[in-house]
N, C-alpha and C. Protein backbone atom coordinates (compact mmCIF):
# COMPACT_ATOMS: atom_id res chain seq x y z
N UNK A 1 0.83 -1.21 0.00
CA UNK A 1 0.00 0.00 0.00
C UNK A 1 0.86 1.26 0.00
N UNK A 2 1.91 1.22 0.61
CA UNK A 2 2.85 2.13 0.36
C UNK A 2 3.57 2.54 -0.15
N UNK A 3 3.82 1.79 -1.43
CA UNK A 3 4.17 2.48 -2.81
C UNK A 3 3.20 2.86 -3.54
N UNK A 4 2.11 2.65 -3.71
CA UNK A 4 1.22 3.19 -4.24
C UNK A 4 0.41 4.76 -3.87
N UNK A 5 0.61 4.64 -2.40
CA UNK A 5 0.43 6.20 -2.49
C UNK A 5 2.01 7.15 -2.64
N UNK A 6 3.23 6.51 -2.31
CA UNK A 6 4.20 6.83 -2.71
C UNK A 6 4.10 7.31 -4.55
N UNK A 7 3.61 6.28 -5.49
CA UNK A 7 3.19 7.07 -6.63
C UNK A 7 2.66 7.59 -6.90
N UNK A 8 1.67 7.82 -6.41
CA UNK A 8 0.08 8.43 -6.50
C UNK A 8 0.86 9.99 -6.21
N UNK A 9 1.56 10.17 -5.11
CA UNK A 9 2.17 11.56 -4.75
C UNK A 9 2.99 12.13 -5.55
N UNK A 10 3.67 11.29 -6.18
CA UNK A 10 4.94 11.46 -6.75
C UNK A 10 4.08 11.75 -8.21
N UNK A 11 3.05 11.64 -9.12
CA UNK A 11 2.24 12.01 -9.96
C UNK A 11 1.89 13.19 -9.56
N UNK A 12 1.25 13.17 -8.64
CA UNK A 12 0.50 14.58 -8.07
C UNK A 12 1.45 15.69 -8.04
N UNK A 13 2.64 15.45 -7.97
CA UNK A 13 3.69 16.56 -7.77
C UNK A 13 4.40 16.94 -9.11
N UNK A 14 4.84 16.04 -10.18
CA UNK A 14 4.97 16.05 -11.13
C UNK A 14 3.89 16.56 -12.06
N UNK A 15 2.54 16.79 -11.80
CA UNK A 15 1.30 17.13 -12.31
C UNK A 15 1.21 18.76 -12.06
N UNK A 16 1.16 18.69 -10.85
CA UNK A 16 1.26 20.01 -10.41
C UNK A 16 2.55 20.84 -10.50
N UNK A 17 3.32 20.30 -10.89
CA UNK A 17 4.61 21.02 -10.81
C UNK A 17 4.69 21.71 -12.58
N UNK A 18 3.98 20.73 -13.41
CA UNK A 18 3.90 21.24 -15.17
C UNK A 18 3.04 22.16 -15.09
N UNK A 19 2.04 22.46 -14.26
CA UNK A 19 0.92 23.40 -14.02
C UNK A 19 1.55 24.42 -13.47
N UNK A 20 2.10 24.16 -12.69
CA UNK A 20 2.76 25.62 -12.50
C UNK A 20 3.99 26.27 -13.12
N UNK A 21 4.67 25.31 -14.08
CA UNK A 21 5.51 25.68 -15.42
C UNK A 21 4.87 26.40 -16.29
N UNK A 22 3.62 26.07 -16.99
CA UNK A 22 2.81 26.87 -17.55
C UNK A 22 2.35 28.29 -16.96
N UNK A 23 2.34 28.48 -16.16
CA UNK A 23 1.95 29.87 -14.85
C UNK A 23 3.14 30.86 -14.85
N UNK A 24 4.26 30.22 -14.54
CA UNK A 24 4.72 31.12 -13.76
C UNK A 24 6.32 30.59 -13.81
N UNK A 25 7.36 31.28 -14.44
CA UNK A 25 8.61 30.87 -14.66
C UNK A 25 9.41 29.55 -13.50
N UNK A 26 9.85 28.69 -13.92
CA UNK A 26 10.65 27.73 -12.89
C UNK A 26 11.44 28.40 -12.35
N UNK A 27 12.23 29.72 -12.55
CA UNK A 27 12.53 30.21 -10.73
C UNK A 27 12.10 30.74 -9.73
N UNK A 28 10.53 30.79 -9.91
CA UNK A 28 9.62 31.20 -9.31
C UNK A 28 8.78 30.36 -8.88
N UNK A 29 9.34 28.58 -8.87
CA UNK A 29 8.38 27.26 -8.80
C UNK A 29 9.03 27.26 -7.12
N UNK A 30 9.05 27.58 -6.03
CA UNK A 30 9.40 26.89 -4.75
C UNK A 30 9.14 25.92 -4.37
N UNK A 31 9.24 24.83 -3.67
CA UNK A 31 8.64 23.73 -3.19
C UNK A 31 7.68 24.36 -2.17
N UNK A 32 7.63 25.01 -1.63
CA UNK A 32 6.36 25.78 -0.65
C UNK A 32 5.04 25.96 -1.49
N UNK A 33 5.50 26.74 -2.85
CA UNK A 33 4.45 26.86 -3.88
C UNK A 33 3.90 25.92 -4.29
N UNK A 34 5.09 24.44 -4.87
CA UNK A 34 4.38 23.15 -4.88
C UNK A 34 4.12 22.26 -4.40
N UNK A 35 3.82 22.69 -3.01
CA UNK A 35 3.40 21.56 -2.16
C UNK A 35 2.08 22.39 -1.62
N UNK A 36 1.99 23.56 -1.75
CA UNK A 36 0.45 24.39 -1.58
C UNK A 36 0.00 23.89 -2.57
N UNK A 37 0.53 24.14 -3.50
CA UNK A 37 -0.85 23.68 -4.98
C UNK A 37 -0.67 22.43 -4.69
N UNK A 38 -0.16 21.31 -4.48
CA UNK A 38 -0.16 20.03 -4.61
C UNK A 38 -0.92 19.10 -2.74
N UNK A 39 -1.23 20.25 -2.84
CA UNK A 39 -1.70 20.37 -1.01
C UNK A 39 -1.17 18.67 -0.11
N UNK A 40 0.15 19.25 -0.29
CA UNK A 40 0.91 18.37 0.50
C UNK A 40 1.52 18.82 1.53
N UNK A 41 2.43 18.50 2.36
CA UNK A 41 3.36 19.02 3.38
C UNK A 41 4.92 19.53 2.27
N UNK A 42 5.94 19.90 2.61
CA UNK A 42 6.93 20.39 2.42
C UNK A 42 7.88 19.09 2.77
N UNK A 43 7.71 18.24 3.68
CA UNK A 43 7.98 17.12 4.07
C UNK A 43 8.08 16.02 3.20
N UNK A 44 6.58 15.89 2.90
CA UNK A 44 6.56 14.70 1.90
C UNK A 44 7.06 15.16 0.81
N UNK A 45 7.39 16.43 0.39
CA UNK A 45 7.81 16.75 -1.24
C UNK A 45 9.54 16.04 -1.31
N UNK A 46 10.10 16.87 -0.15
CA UNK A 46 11.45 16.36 -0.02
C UNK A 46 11.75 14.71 0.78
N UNK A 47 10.74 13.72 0.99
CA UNK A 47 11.02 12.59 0.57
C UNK A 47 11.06 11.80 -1.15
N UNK A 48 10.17 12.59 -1.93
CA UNK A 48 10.21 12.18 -3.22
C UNK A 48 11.82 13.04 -3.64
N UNK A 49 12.20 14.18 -3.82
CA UNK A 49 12.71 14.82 -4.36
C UNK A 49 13.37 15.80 -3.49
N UNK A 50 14.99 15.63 -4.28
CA UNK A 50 15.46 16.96 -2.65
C UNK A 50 15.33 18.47 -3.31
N UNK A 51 14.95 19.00 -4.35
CA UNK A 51 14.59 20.06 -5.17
C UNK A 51 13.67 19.99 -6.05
N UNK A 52 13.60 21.43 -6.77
CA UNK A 52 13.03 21.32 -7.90
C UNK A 52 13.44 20.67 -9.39
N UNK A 53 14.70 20.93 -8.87
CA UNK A 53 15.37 20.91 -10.45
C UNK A 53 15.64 19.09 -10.90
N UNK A 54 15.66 18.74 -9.55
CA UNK A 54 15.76 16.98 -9.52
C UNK A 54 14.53 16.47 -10.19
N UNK A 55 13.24 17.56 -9.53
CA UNK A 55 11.61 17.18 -10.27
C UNK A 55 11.86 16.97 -11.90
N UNK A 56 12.16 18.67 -12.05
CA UNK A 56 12.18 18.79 -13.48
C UNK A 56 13.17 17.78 -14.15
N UNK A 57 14.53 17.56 -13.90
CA UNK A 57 15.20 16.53 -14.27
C UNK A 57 14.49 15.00 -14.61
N UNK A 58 13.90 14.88 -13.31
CA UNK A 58 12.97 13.57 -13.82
C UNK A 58 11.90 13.83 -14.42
N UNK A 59 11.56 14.35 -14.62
CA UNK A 59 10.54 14.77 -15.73
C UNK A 59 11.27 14.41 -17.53
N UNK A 60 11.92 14.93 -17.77
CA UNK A 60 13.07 15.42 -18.62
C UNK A 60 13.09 13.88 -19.09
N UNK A 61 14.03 13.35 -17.89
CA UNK A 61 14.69 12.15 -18.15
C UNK A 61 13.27 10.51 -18.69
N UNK A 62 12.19 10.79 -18.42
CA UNK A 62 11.16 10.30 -18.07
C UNK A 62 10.72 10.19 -19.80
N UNK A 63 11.16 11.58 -20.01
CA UNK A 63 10.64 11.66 -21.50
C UNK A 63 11.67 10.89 -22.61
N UNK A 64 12.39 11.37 -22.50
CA UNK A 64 13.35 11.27 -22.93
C UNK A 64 14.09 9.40 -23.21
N UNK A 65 13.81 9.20 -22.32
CA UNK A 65 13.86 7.34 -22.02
C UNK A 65 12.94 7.00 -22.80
N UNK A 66 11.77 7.83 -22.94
CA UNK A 66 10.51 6.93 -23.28
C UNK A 66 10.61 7.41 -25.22
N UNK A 67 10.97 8.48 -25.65
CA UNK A 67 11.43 8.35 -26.50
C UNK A 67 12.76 7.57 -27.24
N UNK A 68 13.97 7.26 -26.52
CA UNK A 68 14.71 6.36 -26.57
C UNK A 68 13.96 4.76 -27.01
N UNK A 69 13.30 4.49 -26.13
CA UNK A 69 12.73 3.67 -26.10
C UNK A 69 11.38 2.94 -27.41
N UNK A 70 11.46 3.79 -27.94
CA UNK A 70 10.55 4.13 -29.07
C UNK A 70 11.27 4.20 -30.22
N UNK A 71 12.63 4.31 -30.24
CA UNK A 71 13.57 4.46 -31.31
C UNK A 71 13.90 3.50 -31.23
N UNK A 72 14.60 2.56 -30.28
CA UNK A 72 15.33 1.26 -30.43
C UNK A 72 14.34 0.30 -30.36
N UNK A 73 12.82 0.59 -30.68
CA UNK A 73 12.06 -0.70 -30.87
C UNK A 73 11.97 -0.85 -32.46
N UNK A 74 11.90 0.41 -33.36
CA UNK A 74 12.11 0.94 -34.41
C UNK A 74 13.18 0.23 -35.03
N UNK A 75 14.22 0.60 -34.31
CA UNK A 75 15.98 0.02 -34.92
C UNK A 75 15.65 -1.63 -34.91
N UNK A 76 15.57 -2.13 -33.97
CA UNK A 76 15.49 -3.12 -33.89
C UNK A 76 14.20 -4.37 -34.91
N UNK A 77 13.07 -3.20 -35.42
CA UNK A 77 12.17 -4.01 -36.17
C UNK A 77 12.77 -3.91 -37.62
N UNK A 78 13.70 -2.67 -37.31
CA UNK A 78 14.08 -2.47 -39.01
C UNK A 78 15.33 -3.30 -39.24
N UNK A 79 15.99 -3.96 -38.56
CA UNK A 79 16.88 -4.52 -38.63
C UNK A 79 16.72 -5.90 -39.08
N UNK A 80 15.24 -6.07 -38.95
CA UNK A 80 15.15 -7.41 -39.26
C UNK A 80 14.29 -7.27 -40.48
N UNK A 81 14.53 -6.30 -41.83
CA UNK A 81 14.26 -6.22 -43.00
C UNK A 81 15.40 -5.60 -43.98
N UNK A 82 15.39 -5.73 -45.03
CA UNK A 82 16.80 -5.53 -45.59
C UNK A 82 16.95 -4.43 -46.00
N UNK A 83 16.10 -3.19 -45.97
CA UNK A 83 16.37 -1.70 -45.83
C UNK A 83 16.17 -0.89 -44.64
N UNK A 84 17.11 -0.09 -44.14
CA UNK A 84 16.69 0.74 -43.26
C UNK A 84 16.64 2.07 -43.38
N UNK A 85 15.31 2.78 -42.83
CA UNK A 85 14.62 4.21 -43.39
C UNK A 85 14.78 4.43 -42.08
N UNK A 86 16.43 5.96 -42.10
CA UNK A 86 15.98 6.34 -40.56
C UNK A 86 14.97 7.31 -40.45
N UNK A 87 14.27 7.37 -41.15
CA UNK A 87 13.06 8.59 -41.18
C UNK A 87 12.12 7.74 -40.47
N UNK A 88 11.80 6.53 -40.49
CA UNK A 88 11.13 5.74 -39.60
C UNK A 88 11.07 5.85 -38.17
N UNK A 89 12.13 6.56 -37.75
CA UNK A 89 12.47 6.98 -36.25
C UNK A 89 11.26 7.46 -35.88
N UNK A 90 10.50 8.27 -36.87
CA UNK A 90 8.96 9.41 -36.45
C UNK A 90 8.01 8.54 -36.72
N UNK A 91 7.81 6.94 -36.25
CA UNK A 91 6.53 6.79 -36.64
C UNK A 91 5.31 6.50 -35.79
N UNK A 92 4.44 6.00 -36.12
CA UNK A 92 2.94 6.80 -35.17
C UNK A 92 3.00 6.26 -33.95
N UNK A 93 4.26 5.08 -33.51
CA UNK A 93 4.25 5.34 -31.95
C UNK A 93 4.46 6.34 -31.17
N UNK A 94 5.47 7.32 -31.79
CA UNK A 94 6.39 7.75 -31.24
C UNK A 94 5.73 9.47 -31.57
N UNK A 95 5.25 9.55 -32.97
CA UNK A 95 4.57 10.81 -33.00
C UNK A 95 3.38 10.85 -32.12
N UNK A 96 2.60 9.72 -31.78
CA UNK A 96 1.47 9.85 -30.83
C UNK A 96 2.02 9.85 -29.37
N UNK A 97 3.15 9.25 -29.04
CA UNK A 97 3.30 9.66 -27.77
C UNK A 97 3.95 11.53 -27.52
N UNK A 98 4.35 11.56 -28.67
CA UNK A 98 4.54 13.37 -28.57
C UNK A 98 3.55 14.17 -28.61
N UNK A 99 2.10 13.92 -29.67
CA UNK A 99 1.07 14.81 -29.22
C UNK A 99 0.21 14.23 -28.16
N UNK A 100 0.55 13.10 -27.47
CA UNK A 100 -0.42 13.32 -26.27
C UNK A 100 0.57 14.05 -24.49
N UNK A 101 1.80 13.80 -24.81
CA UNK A 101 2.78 14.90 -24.64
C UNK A 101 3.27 16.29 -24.75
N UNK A 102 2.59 16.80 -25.60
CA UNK A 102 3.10 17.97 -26.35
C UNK A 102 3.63 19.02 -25.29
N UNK A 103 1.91 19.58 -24.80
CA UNK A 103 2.25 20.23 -23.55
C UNK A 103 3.15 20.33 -22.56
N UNK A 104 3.27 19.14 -22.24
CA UNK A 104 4.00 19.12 -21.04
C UNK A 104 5.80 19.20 -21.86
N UNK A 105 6.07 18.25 -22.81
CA UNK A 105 7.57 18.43 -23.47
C UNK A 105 7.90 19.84 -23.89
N UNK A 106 6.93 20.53 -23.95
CA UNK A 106 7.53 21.93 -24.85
C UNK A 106 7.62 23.12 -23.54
N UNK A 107 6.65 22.43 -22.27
CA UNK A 107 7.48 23.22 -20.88
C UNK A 107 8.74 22.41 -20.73
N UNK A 108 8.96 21.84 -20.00
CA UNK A 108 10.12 21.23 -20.55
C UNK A 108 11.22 21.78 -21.14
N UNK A 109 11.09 21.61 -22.50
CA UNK A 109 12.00 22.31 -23.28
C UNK A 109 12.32 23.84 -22.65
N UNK A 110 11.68 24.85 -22.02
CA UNK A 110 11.77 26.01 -22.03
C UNK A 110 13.15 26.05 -21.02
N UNK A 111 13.16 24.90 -19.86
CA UNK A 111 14.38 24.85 -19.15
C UNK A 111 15.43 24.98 -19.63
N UNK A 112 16.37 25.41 -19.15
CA UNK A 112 17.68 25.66 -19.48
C UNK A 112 18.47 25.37 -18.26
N UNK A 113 18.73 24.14 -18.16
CA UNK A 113 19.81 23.12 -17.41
C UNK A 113 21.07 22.64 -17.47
N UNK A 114 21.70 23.48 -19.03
CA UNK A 114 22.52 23.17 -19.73
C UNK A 114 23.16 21.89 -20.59
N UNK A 115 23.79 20.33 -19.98
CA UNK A 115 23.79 19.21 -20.74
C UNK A 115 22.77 18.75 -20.16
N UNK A 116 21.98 19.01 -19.08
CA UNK A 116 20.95 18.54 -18.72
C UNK A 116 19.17 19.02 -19.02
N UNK A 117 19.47 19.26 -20.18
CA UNK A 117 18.24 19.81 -20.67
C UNK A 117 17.69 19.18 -21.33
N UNK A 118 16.27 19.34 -21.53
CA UNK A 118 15.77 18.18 -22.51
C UNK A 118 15.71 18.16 -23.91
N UNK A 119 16.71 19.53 -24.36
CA UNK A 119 17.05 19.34 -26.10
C UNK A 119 18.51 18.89 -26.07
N UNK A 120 19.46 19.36 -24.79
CA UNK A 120 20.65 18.51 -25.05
C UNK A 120 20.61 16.91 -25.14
N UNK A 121 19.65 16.38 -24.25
CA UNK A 121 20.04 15.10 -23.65
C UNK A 121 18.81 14.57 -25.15
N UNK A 122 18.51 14.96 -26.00
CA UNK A 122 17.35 14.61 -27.22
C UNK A 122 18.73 14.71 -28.32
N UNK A 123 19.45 15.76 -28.07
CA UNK A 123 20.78 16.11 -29.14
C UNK A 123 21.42 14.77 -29.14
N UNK A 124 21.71 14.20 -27.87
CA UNK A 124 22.72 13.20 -27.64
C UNK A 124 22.05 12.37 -28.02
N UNK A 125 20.91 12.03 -27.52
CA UNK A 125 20.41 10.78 -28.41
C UNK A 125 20.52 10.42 -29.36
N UNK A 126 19.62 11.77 -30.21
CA UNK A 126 19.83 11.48 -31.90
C UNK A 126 21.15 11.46 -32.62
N UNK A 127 21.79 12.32 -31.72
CA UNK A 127 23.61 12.10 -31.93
C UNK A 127 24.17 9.90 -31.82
N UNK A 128 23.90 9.65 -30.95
CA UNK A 128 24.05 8.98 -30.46
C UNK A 128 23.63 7.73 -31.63
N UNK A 129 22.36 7.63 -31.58
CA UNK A 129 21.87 6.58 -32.49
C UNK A 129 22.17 6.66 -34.08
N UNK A 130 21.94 7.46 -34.55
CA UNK A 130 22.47 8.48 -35.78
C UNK A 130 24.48 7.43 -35.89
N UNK A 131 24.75 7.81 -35.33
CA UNK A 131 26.29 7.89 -35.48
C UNK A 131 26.26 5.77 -35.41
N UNK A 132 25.81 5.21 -34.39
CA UNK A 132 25.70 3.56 -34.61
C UNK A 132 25.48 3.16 -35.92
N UNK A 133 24.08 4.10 -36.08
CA UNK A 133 22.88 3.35 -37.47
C UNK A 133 24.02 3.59 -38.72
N UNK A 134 24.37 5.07 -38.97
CA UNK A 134 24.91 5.61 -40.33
C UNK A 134 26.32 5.14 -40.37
N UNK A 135 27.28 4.92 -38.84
CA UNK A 135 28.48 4.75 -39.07
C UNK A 135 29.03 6.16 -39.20
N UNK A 136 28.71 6.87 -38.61
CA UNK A 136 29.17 8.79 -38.81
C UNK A 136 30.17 8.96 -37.36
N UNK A 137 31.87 9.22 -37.69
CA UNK A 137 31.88 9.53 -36.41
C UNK A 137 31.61 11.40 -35.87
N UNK A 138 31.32 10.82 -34.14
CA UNK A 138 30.96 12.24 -34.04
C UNK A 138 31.37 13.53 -34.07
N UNK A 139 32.46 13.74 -34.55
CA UNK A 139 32.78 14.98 -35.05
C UNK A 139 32.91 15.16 -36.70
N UNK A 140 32.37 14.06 -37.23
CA UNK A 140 31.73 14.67 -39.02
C UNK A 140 30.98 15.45 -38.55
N UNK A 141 31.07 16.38 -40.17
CA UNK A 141 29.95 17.49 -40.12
C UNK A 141 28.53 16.80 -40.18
N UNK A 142 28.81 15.83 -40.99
CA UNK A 142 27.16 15.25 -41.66
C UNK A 142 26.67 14.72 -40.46
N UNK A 143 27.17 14.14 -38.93
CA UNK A 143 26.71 13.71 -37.96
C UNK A 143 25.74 15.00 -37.48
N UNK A 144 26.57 16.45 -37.69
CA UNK A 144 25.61 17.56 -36.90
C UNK A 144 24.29 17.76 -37.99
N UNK A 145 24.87 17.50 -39.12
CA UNK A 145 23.29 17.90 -40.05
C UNK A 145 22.08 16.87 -39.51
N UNK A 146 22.93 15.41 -39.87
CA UNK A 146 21.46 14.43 -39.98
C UNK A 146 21.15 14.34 -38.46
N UNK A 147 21.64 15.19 -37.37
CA UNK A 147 21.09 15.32 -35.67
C UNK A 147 20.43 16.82 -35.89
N UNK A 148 20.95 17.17 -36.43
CA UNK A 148 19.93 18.78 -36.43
C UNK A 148 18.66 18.86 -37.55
N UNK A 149 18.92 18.03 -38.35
CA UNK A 149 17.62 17.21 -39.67
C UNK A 149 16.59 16.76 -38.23
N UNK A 150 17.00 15.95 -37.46
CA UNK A 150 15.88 14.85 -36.74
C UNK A 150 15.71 16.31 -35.21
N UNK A 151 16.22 16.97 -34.86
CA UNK A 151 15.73 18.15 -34.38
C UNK A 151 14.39 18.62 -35.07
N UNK A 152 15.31 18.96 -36.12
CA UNK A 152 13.62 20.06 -36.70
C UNK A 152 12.77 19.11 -37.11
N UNK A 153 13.07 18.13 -37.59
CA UNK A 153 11.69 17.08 -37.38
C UNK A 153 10.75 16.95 -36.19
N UNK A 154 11.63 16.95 -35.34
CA UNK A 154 10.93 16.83 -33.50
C UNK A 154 10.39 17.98 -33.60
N UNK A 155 10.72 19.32 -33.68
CA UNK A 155 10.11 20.64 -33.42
C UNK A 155 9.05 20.47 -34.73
N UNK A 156 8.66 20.49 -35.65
CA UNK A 156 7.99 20.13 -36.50
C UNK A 156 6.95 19.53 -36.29
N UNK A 157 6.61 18.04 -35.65
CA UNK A 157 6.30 17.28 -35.44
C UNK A 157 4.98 17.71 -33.95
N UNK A 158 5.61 18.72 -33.05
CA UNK A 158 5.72 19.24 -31.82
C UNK A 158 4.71 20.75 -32.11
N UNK A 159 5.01 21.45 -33.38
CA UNK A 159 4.58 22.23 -33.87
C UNK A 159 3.15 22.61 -34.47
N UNK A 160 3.54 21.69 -35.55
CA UNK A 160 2.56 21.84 -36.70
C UNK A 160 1.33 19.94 -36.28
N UNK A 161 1.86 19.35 -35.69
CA UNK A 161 1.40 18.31 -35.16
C UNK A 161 0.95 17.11 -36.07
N UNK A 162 2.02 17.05 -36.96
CA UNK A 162 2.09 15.95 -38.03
C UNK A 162 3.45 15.31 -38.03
N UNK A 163 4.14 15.00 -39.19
CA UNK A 163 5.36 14.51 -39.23
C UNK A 163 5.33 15.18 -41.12
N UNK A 164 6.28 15.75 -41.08
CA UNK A 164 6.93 16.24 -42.18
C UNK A 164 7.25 14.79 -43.59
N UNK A 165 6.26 15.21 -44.80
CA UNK A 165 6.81 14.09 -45.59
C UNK A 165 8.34 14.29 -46.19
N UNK A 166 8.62 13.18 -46.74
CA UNK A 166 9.75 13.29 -47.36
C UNK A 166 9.92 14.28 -48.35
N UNK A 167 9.55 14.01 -48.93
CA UNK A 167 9.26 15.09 -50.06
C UNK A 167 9.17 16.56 -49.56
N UNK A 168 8.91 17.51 -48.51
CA UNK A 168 9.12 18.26 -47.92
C UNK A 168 10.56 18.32 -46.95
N UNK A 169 10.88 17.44 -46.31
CA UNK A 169 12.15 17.59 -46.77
C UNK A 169 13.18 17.45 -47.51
N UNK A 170 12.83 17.02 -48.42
CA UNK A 170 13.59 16.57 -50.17
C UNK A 170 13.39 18.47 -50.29
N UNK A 171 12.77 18.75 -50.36
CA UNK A 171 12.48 20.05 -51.22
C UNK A 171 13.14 21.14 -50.31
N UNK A 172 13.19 21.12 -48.98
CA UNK A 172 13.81 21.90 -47.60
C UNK A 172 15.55 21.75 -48.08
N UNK A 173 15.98 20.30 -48.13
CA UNK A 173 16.90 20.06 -48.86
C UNK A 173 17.75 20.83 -49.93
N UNK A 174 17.16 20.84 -50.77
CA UNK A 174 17.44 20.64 -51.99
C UNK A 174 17.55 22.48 -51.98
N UNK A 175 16.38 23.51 -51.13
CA UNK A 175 16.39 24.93 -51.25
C UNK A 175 17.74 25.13 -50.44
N UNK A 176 18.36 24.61 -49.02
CA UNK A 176 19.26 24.69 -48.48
C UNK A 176 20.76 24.83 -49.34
N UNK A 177 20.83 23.60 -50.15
CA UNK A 177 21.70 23.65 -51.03
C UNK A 177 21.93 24.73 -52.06
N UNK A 178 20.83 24.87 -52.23
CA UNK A 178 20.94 26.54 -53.31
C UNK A 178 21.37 27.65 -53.36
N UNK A 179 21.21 27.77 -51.87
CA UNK A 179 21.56 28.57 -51.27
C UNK A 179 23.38 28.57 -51.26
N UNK A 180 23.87 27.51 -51.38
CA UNK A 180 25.53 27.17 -51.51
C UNK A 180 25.85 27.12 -52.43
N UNK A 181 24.90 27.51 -54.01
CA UNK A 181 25.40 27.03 -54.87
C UNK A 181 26.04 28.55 -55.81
């Protein structure tokens, strides 16, 4: 019974804590503030969490896993067919867990935690997987394009609340280059 209201709290605080991201800047989130709105003690907040920024961190990290997690089920189904489309990375698991997400990832994003932010630690990922799948090491240039390609896909995606066809970026492409030519 006692992990369960142990989660039940630990939701409630994480719930209330995105609610008041939306309100009112995170250096202005106190644990006094979120444990009034979360009408808890100050006590129980700092048994879940010894700050805020640990909240937001797990928050972050929460997402972030769960997108991981959504990519290497991807890698792994495509691996067992004899082409691999990393544009597949965006597909409707992974775009539906972002718009029923949206909200809450794009507070989120507004943090600035530095490598601990949730576009660095999304950078590294796509850095990360990117560089296994293609064989890119990470200081090619083409490693920062095709990680900053799957960026604006995410913001895209996050945005306009679709997934960008190919052909739109074939054509994004192709104007980029023109621009060099």
């Amino acid at each position: 019974m006692g992990d369960l209201r142990f989660e039940r709290t630990e939701e409630m605080l994480q719930s209330h804590f995105i609610k008041l991201l939306a309100e009112i800047p995170f250096e202005q989130i106190s644990v006094s503030k979120l444990a009034k709105a979360s009408k808890i003690d100050r006590t129980t907040f700092y048994a879940h969490y010894e700050n805020t920024y640990q909240l937001a961190e797990r928050l972050i990290d929460g997402h972030v896993t769960m997108i991981e997690s959504v990519i290497k089920k991807s890698i792994t189904k495509k691996r067992n067919t004899s082409e691999f489309d990393s544009y597949d990375y965006f597909n409707d698991a992974l775009v539906s867990y972002l718009m029923t997400n949206h909200s809450e990832i794009q507070q989120l994003r507004q943090l600035n935690f530095g490598i601990n932010s949730f576009d660095a630690k999304l950078r590294n990922l796509f850095n990360t997987t990117y560089s296994q799948i293609l064989h890119l090491s990470p200081g090619d240039f083409g490693q920062y394009l095709i990680t900053n390609l799957a960026l604006s896909n995410f913001d895209f995606i996050l945005e306009k609340q679709r997934v960008p066809a190919k052909e739109e970026i074939r054509e994004g492409l192709i104007k980029i280059t023109s621009y060099f030519s």
